[in-house]
PDB file of N, CA and C in Angstrom:
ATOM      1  N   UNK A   1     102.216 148.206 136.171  1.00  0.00           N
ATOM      2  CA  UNK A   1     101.438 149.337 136.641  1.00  0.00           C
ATOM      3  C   UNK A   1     100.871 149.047 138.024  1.00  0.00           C
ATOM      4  N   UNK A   2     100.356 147.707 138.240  1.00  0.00           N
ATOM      5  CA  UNK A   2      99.668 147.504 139.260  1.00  0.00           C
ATOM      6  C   UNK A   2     101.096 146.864 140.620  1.00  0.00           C
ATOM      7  N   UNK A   3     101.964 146.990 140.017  1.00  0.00           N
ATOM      8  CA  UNK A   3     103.615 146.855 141.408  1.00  0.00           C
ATOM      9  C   UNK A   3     103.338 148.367 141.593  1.00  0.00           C
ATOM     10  N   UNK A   4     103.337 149.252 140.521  1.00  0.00           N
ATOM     11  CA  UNK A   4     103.664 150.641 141.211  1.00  0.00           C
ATOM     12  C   UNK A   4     102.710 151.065 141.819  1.00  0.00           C
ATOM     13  N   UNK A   5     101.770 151.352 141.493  1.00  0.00           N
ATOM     14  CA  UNK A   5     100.580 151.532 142.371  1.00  0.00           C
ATOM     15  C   UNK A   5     100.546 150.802 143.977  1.00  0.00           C
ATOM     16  N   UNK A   6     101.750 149.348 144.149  1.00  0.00           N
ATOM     17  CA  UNK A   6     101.080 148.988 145.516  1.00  0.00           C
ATOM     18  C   UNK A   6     102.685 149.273 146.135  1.00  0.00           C
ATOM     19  N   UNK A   7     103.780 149.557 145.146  1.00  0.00           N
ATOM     20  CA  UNK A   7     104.718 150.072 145.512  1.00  0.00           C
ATOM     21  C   UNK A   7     104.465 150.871 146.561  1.00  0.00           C
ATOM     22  N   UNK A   8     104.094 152.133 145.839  1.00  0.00           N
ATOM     23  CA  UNK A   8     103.695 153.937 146.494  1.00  0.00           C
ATOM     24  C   UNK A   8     102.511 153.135 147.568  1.00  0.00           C
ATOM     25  N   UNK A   9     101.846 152.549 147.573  1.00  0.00           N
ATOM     26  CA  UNK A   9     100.726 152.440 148.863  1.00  0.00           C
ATOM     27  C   UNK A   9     101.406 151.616 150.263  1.00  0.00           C
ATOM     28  N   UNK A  10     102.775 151.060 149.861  1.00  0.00           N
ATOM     29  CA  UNK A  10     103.635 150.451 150.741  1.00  0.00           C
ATOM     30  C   UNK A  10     105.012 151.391 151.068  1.00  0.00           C
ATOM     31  N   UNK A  11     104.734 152.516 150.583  1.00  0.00           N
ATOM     32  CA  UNK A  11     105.848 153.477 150.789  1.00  0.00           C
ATOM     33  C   UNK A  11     104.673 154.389 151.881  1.00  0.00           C
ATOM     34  N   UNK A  12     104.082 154.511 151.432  1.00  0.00           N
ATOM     35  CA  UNK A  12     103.008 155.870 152.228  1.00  0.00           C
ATOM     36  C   UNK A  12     102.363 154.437 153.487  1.00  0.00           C
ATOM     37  N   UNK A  13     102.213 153.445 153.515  1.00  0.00           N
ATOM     38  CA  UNK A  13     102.171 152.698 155.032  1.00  0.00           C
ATOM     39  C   UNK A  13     103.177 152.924 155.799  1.00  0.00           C
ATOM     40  N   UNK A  14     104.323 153.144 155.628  1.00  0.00           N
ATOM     41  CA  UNK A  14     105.549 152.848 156.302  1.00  0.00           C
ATOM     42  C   UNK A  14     105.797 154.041 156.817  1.00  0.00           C
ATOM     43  N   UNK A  15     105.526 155.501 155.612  1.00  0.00           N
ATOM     44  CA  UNK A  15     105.397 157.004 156.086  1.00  0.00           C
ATOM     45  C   UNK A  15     104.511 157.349 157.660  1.00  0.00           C
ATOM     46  N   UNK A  16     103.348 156.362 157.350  1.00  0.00           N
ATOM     47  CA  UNK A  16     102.580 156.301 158.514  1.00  0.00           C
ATOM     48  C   UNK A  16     102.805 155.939 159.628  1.00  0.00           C
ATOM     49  N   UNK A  17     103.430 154.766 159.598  1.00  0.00           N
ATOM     50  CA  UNK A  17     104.025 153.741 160.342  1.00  0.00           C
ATOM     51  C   UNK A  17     102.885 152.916 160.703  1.00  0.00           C
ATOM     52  N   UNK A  18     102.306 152.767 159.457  1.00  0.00           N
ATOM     53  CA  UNK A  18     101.719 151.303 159.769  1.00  0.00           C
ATOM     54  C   UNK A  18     102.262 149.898 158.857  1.00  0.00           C
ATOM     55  N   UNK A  19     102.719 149.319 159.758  1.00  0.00           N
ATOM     56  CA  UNK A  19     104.182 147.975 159.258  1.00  0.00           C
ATOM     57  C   UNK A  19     103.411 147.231 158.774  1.00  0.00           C
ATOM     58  N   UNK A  20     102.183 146.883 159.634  1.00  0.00           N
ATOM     59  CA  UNK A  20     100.980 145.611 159.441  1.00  0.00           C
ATOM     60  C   UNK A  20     100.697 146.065 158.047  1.00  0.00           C
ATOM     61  N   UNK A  21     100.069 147.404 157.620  1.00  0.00           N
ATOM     62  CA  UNK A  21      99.574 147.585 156.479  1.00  0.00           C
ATOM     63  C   UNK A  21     100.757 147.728 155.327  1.00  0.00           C
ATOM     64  N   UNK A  22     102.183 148.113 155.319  1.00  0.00           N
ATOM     65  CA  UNK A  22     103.030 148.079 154.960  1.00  0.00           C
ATOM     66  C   UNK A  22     103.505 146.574 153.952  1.00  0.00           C
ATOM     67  N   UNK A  23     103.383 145.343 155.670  1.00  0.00           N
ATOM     68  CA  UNK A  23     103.726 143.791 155.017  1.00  0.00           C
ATOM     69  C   UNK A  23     102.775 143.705 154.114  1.00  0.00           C
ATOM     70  N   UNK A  24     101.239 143.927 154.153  1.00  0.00           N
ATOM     71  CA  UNK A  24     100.392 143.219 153.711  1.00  0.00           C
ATOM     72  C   UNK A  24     100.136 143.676 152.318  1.00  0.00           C
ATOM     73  N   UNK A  25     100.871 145.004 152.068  1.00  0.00           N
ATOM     74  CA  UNK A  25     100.648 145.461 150.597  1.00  0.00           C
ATOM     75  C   UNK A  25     102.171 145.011 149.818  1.00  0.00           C
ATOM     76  N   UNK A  26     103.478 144.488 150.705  1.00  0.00           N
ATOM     77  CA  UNK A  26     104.107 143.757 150.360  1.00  0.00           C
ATOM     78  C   UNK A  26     104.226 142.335 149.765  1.00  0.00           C
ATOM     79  N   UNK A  27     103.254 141.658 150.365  1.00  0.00           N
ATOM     80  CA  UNK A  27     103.014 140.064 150.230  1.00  0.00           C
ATOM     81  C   UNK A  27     101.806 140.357 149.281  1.00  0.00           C
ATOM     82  N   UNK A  28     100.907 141.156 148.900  1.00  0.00           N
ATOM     83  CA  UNK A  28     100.419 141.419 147.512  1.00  0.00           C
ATOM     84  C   UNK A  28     101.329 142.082 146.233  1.00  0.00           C
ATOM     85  N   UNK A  29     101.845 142.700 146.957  1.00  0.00           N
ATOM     86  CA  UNK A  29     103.363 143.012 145.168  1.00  0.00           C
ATOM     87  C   UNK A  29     103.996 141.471 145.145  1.00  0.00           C
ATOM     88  N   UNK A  30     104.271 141.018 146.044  1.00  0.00           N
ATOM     89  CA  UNK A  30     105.231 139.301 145.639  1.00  0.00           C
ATOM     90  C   UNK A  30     104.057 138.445 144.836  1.00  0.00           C
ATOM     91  N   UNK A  31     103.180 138.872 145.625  1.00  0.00           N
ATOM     92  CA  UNK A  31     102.065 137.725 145.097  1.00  0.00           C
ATOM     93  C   UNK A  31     101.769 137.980 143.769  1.00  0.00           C
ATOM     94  N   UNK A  32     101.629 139.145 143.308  1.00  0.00           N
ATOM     95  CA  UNK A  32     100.822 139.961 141.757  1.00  0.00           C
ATOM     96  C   UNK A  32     102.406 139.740 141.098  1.00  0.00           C
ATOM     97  N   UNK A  33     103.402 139.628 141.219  1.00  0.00           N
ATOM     98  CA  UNK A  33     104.616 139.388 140.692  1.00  0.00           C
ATOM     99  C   UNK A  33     104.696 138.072 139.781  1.00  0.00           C
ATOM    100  N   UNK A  34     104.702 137.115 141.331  1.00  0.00           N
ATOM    101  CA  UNK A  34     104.365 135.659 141.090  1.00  0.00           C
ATOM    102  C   UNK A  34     103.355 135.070 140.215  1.00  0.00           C
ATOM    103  N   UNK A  35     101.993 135.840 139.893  1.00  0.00           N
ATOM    104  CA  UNK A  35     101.252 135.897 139.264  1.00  0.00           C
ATOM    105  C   UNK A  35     100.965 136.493 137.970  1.00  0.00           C
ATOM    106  N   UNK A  36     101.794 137.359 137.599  1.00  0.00           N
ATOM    107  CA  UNK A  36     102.632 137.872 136.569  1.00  0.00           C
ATOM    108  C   UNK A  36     103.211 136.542 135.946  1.00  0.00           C
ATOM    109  N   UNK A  37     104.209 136.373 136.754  1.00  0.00           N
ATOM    110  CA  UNK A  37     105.110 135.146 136.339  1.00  0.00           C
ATOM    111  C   UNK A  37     104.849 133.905 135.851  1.00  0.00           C
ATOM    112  N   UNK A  38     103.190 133.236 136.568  1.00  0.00           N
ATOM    113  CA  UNK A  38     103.240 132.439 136.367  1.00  0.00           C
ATOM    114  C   UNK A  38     102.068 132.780 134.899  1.00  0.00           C
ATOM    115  N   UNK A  39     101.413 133.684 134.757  1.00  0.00           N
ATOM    116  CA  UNK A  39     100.802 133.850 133.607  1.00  0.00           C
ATOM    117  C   UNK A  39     101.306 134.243 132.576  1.00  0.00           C
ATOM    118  N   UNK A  40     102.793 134.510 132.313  1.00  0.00           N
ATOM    119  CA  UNK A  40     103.712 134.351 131.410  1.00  0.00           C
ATOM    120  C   UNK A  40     104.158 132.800 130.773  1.00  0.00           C
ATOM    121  N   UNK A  41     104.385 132.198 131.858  1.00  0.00           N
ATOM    122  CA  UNK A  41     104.593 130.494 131.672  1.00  0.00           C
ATOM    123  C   UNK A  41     103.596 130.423 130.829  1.00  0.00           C
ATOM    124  N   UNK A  42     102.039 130.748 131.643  1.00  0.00           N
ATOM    125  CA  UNK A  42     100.960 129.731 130.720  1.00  0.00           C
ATOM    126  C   UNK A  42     100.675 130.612 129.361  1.00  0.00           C
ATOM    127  N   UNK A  43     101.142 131.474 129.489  1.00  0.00           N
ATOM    128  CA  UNK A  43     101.047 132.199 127.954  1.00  0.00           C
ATOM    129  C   UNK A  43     102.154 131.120 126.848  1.00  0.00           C
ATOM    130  N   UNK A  44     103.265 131.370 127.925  1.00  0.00           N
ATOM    131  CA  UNK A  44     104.191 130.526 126.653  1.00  0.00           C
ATOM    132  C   UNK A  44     104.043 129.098 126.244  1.00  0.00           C
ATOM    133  N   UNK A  45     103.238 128.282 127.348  1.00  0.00           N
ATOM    134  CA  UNK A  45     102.888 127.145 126.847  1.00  0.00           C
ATOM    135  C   UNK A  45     101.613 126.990 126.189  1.00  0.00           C
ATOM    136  N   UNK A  46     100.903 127.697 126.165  1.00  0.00           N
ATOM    137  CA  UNK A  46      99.586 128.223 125.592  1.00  0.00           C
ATOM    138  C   UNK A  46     100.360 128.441 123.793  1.00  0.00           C
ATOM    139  N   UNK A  47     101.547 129.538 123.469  1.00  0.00           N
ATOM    140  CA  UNK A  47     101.928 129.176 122.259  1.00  0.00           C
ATOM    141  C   UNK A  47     102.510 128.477 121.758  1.00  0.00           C
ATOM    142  N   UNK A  48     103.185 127.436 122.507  1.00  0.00           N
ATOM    143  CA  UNK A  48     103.980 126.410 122.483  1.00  0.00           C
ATOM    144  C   UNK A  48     102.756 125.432 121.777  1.00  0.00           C
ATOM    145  N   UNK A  49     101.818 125.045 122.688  1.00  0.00           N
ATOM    146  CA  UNK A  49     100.255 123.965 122.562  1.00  0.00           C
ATOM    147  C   UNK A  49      99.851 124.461 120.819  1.00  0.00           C
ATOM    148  N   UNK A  50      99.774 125.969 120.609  1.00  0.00           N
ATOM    149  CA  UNK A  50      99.343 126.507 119.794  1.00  0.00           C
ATOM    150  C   UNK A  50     100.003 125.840 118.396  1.00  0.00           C
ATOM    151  N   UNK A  51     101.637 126.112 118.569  1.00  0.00           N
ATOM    152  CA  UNK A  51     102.482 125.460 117.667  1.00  0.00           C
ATOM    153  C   UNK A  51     102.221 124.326 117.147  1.00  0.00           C
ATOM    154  N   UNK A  52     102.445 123.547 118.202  1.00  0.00           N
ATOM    155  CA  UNK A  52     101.672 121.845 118.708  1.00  0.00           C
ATOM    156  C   UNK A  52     100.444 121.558 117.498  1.00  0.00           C
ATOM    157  N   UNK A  53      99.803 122.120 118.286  1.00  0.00           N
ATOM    158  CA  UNK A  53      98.555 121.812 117.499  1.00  0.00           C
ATOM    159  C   UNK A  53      98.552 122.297 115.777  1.00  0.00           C
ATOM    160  N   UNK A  54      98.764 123.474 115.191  1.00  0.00           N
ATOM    161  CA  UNK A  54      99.274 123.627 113.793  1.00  0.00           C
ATOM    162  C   UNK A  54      99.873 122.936 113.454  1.00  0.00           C
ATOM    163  N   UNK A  55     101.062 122.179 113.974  1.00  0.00           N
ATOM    164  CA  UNK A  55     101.456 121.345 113.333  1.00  0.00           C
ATOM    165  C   UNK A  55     100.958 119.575 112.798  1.00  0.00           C
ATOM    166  N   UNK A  56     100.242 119.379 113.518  1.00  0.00           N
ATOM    167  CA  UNK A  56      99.501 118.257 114.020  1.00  0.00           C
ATOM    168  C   UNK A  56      98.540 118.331 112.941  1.00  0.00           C
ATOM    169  N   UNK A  57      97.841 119.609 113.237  1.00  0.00           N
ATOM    170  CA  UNK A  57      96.524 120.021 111.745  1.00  0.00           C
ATOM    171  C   UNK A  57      97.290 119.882 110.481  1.00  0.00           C
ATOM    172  N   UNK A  58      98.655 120.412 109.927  1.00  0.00           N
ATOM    173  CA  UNK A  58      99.290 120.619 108.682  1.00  0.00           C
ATOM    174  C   UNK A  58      99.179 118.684 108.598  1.00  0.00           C
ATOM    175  N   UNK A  59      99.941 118.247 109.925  1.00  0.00           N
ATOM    176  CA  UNK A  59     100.189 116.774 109.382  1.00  0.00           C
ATOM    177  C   UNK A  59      99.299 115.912 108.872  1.00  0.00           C
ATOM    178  N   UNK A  60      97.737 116.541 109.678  1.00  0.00           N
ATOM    179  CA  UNK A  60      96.460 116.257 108.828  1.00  0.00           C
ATOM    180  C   UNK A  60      96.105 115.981 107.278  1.00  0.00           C
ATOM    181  N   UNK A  61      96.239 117.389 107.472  1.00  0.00           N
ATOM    182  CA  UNK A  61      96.018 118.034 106.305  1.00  0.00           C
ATOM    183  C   UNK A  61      96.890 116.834 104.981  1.00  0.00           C
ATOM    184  N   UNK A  62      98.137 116.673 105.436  1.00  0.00           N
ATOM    185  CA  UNK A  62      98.967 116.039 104.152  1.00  0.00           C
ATOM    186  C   UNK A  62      98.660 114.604 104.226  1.00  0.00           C
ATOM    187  N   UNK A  63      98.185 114.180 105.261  1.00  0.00           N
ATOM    188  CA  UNK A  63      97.707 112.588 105.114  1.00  0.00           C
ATOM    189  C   UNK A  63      96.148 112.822 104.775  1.00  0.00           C
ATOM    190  N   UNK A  64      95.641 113.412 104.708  1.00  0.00           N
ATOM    191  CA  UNK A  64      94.243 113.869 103.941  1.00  0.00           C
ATOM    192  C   UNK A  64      94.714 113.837 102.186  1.00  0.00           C
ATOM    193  N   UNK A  65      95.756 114.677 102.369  1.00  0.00           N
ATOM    194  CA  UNK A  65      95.786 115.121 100.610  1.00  0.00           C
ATOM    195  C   UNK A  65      96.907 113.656 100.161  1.00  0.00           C
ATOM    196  N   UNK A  66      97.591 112.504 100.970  1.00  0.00           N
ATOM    197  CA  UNK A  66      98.538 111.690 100.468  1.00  0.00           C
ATOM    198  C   UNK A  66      97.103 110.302 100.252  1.00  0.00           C
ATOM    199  N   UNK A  67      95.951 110.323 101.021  1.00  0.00           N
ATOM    200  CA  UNK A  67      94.882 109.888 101.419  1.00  0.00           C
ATOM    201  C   UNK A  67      94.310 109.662  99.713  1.00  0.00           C
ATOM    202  N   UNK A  68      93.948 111.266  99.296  1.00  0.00           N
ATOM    203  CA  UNK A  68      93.027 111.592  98.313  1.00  0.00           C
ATOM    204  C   UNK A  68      94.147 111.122  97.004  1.00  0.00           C
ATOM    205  N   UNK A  69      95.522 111.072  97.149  1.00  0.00           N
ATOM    206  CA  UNK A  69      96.293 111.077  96.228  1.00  0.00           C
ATOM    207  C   UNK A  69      95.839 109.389  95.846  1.00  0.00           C
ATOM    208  N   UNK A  70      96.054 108.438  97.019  1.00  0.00           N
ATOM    209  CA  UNK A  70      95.831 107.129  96.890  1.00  0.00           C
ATOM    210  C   UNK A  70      94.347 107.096  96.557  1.00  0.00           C
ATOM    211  N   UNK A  71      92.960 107.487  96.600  1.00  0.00           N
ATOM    212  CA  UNK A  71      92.092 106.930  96.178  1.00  0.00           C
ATOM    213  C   UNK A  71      92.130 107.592  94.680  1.00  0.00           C
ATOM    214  N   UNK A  72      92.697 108.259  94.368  1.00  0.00           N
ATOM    215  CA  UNK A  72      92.251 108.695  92.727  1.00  0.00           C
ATOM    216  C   UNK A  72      93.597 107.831  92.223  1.00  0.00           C
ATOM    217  N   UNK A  73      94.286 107.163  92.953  1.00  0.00           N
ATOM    218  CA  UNK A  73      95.471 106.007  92.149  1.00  0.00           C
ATOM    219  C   UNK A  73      94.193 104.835  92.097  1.00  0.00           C
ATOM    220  N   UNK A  74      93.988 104.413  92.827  1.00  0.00           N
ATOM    221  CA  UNK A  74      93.075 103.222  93.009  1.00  0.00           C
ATOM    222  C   UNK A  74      91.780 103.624  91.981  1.00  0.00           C
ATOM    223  N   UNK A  75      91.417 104.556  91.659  1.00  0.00           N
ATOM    224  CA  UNK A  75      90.626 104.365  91.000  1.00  0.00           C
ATOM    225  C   UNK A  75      91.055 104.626  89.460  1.00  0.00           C
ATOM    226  N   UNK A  76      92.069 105.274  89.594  1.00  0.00           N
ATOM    227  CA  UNK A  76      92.511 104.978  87.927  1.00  0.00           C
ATOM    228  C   UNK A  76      92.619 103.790  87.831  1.00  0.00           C
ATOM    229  N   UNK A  77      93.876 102.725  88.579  1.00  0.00           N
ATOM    230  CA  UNK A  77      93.969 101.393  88.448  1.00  0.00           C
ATOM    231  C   UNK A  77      92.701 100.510  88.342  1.00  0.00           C
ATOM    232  N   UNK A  78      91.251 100.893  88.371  1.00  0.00           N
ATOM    233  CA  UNK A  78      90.430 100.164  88.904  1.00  0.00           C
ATOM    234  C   UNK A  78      89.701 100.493  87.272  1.00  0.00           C
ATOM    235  N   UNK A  79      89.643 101.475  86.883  1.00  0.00           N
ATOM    236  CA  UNK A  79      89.634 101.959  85.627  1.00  0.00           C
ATOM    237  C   UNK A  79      90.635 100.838  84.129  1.00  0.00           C
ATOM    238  N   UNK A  80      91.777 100.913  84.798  1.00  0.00           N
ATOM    239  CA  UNK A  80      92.834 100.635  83.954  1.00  0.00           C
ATOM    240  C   UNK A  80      92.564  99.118  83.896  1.00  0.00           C
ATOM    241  N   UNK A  81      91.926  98.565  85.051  1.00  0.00           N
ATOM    242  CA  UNK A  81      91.832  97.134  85.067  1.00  0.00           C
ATOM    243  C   UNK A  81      90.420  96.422  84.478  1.00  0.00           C
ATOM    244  N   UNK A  82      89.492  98.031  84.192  1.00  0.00           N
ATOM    245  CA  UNK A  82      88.100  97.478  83.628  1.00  0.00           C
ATOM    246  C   UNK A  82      88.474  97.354  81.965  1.00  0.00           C
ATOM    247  N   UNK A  83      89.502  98.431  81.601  1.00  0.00           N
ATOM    248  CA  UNK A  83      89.508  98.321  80.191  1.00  0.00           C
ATOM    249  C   UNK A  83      90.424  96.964  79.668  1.00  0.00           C
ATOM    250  N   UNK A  84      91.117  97.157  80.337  1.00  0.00           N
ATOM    251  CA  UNK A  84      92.194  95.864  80.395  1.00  0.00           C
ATOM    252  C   UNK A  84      90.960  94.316  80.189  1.00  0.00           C
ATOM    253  N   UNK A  85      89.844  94.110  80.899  1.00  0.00           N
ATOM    254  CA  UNK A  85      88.663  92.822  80.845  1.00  0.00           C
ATOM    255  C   UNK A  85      87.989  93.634  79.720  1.00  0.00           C
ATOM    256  N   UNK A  86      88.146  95.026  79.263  1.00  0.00           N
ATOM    257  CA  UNK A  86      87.027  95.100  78.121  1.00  0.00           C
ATOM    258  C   UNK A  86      87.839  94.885  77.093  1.00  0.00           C
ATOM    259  N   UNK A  87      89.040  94.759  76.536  1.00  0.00           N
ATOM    260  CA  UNK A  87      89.565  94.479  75.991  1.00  0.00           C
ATOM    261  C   UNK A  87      90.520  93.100  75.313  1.00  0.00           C
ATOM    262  N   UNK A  88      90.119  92.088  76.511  1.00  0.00           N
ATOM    263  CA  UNK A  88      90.304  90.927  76.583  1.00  0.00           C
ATOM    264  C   UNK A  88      88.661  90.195  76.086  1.00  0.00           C
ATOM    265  N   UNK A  89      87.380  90.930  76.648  1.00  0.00           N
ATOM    266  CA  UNK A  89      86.321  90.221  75.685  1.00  0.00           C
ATOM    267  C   UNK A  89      86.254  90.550  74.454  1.00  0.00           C
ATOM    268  N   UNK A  90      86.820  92.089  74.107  1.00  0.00           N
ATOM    269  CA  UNK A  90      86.932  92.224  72.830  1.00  0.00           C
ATOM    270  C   UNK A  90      88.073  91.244  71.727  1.00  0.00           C
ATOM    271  N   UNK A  91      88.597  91.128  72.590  1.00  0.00           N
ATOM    272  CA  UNK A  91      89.720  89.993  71.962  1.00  0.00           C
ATOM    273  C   UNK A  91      89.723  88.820  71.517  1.00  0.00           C
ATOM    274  N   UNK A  92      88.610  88.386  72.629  1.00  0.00           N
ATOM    275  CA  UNK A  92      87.747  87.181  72.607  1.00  0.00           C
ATOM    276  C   UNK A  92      87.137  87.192  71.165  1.00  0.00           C
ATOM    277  N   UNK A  93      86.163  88.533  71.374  1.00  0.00           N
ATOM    278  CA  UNK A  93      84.880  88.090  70.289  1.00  0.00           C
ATOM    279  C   UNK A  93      85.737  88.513  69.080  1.00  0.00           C
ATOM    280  N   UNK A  94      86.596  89.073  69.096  1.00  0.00           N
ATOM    281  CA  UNK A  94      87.468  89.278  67.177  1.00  0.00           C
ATOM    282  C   UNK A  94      87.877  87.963  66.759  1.00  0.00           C
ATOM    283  N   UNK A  95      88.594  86.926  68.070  1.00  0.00           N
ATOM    284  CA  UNK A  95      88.828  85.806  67.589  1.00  0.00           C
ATOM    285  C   UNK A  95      87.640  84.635  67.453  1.00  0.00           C
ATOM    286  N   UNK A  96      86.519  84.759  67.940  1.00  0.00           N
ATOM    287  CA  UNK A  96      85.456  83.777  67.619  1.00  0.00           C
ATOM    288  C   UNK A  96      84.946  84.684  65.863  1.00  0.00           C
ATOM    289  N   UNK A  97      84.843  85.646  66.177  1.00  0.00           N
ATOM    290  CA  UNK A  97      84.321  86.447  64.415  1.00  0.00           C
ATOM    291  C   UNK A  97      85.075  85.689  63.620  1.00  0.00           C
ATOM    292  N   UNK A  98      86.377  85.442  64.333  1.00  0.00           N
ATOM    293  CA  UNK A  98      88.160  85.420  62.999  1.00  0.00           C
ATOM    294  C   UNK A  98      87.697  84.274  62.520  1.00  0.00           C
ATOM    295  N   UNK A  99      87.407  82.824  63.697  1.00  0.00           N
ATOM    296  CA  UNK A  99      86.890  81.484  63.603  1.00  0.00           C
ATOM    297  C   UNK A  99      85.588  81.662  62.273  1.00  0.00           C
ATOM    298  N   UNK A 100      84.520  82.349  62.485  1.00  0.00           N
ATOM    299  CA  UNK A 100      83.470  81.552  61.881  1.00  0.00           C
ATOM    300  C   UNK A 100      83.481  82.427  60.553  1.00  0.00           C
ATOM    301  N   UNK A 101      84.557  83.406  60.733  1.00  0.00           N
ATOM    302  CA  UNK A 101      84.804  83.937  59.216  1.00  0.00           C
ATOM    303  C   UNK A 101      85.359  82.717  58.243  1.00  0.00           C
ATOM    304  N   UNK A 102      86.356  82.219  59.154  1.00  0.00           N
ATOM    305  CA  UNK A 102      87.222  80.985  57.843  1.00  0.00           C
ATOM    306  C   UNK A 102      86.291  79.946  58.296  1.00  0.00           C
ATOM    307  N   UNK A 103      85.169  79.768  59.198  1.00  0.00           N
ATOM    308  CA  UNK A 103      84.600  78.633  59.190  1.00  0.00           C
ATOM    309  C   UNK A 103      83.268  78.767  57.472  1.00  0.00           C
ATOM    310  N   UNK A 104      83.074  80.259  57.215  1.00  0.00           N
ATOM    311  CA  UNK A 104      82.105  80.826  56.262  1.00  0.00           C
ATOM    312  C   UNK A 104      82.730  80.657  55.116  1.00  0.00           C
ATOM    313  N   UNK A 105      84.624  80.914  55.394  1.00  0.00           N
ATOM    314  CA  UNK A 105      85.012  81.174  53.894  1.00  0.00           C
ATOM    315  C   UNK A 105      85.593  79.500  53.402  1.00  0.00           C
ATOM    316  N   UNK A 106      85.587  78.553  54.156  1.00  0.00           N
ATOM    317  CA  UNK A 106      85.509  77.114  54.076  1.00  0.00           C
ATOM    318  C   UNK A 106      84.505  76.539  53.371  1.00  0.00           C
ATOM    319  N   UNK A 107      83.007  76.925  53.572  1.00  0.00           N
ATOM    320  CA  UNK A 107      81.895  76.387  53.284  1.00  0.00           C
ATOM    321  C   UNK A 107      81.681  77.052  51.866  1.00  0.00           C
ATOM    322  N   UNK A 108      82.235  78.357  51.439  1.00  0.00           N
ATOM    323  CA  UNK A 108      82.011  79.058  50.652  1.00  0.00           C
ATOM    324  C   UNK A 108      82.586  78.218  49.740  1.00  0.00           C
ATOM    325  N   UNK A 109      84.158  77.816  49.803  1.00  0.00           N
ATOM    326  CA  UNK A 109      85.136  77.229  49.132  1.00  0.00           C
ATOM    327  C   UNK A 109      84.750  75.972  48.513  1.00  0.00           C
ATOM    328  N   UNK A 110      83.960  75.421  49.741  1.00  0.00           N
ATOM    329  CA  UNK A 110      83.710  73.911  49.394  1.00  0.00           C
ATOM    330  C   UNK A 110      82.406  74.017  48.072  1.00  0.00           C
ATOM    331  N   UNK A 111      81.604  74.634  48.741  1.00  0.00           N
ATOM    332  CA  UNK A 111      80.763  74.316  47.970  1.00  0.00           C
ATOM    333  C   UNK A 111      80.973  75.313  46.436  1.00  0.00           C
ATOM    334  N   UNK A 112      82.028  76.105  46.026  1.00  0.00           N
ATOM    335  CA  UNK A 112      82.540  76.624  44.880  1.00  0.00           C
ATOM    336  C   UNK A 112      83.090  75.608  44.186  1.00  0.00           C
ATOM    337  N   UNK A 113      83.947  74.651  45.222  1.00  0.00           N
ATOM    338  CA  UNK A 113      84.286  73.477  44.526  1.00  0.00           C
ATOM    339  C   UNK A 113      83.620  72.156  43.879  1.00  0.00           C
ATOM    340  N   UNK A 114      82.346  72.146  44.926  1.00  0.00           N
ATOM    341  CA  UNK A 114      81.266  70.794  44.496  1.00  0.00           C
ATOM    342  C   UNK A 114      80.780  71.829  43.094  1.00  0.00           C
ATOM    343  N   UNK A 115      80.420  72.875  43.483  1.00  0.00           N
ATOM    344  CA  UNK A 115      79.512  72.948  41.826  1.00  0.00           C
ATOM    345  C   UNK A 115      80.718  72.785  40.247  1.00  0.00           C
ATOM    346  N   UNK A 116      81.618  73.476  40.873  1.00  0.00           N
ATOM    347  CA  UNK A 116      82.789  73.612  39.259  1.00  0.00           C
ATOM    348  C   UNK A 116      82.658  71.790  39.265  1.00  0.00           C
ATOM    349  N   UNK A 117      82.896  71.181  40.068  1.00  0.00           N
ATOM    350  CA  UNK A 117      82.566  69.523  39.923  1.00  0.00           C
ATOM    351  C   UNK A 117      81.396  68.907  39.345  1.00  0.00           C
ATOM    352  N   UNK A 118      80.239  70.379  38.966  1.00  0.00           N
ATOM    353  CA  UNK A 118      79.012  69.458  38.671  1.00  0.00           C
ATOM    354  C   UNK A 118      79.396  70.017  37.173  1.00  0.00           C
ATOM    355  N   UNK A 119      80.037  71.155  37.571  1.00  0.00           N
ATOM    356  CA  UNK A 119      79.795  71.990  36.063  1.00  0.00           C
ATOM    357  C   UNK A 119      81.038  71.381  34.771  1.00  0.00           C
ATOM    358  N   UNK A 120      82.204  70.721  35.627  1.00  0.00           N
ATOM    359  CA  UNK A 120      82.801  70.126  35.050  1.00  0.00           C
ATOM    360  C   UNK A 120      83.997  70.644  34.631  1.00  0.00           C
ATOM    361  N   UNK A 121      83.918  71.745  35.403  1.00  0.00           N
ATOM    362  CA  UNK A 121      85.623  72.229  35.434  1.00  0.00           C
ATOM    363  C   UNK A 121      86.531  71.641  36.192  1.00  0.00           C
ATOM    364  N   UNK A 122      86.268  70.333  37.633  1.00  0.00           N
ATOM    365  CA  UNK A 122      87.405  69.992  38.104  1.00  0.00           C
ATOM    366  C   UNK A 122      87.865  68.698  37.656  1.00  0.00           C
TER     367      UNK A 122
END
């Protein structure tokens, strides 16, 4: 809109015959052209950057969520490794119980045996 507008104002200089005013509304259409042109570039690298950058955020985004994937592994494992020691003291204390059970049912035995010895059954 703004070429045609300096179009017609460089057609009606020339009607006049003024050349000076003619060039000078010429070298403003090249210039507003050029300026056109080059604010097309920065548009397209402007969506290009835009691209850029979304993608960069998504790649975020999945080392955030591959991030969160590894701390809820680590903490199951950290989980898996507390029951794993609660289950090894439990293991422990069934086998010290197991011990002073036959260490109880020994003493029980023995001394079932000293009395039938007093009583005269052995």
């Amino acid at each position: 809109m703004q070429d045609a507008m300096l179009k017609k104002e460089e057609a009606l200089a020339k009607e006049l015959g003024d050349e000076k005013k003619a060039t000078e509304v010429a070298e403003q259409r090249k210039n507003a052209k050029e300026y056109a042109k080059e604010q097309e570039l920065l548009a397209a690298k402007a969506s290009m950057l835009k691209v850029d950058a979304e993608a960069v955020i998504a790649e975020k985004d999945e080392a955030l969520a591959e991030d969160k994937a590894v701390k809820e592994i680590a903490t199951e494992m950290s989980k898996i490794d507390a029951a794993m020691a609660n289950a090894k003291s439990l293991q422990k204390k069934a086998e010290a119980a197991r011990l002073k059970a036959e260490a109880a049912a020994k003493r029980v035995y023995e001394k079932a045996q000293q009395r039938g010895k007093k009583i005269g059954y052995a």
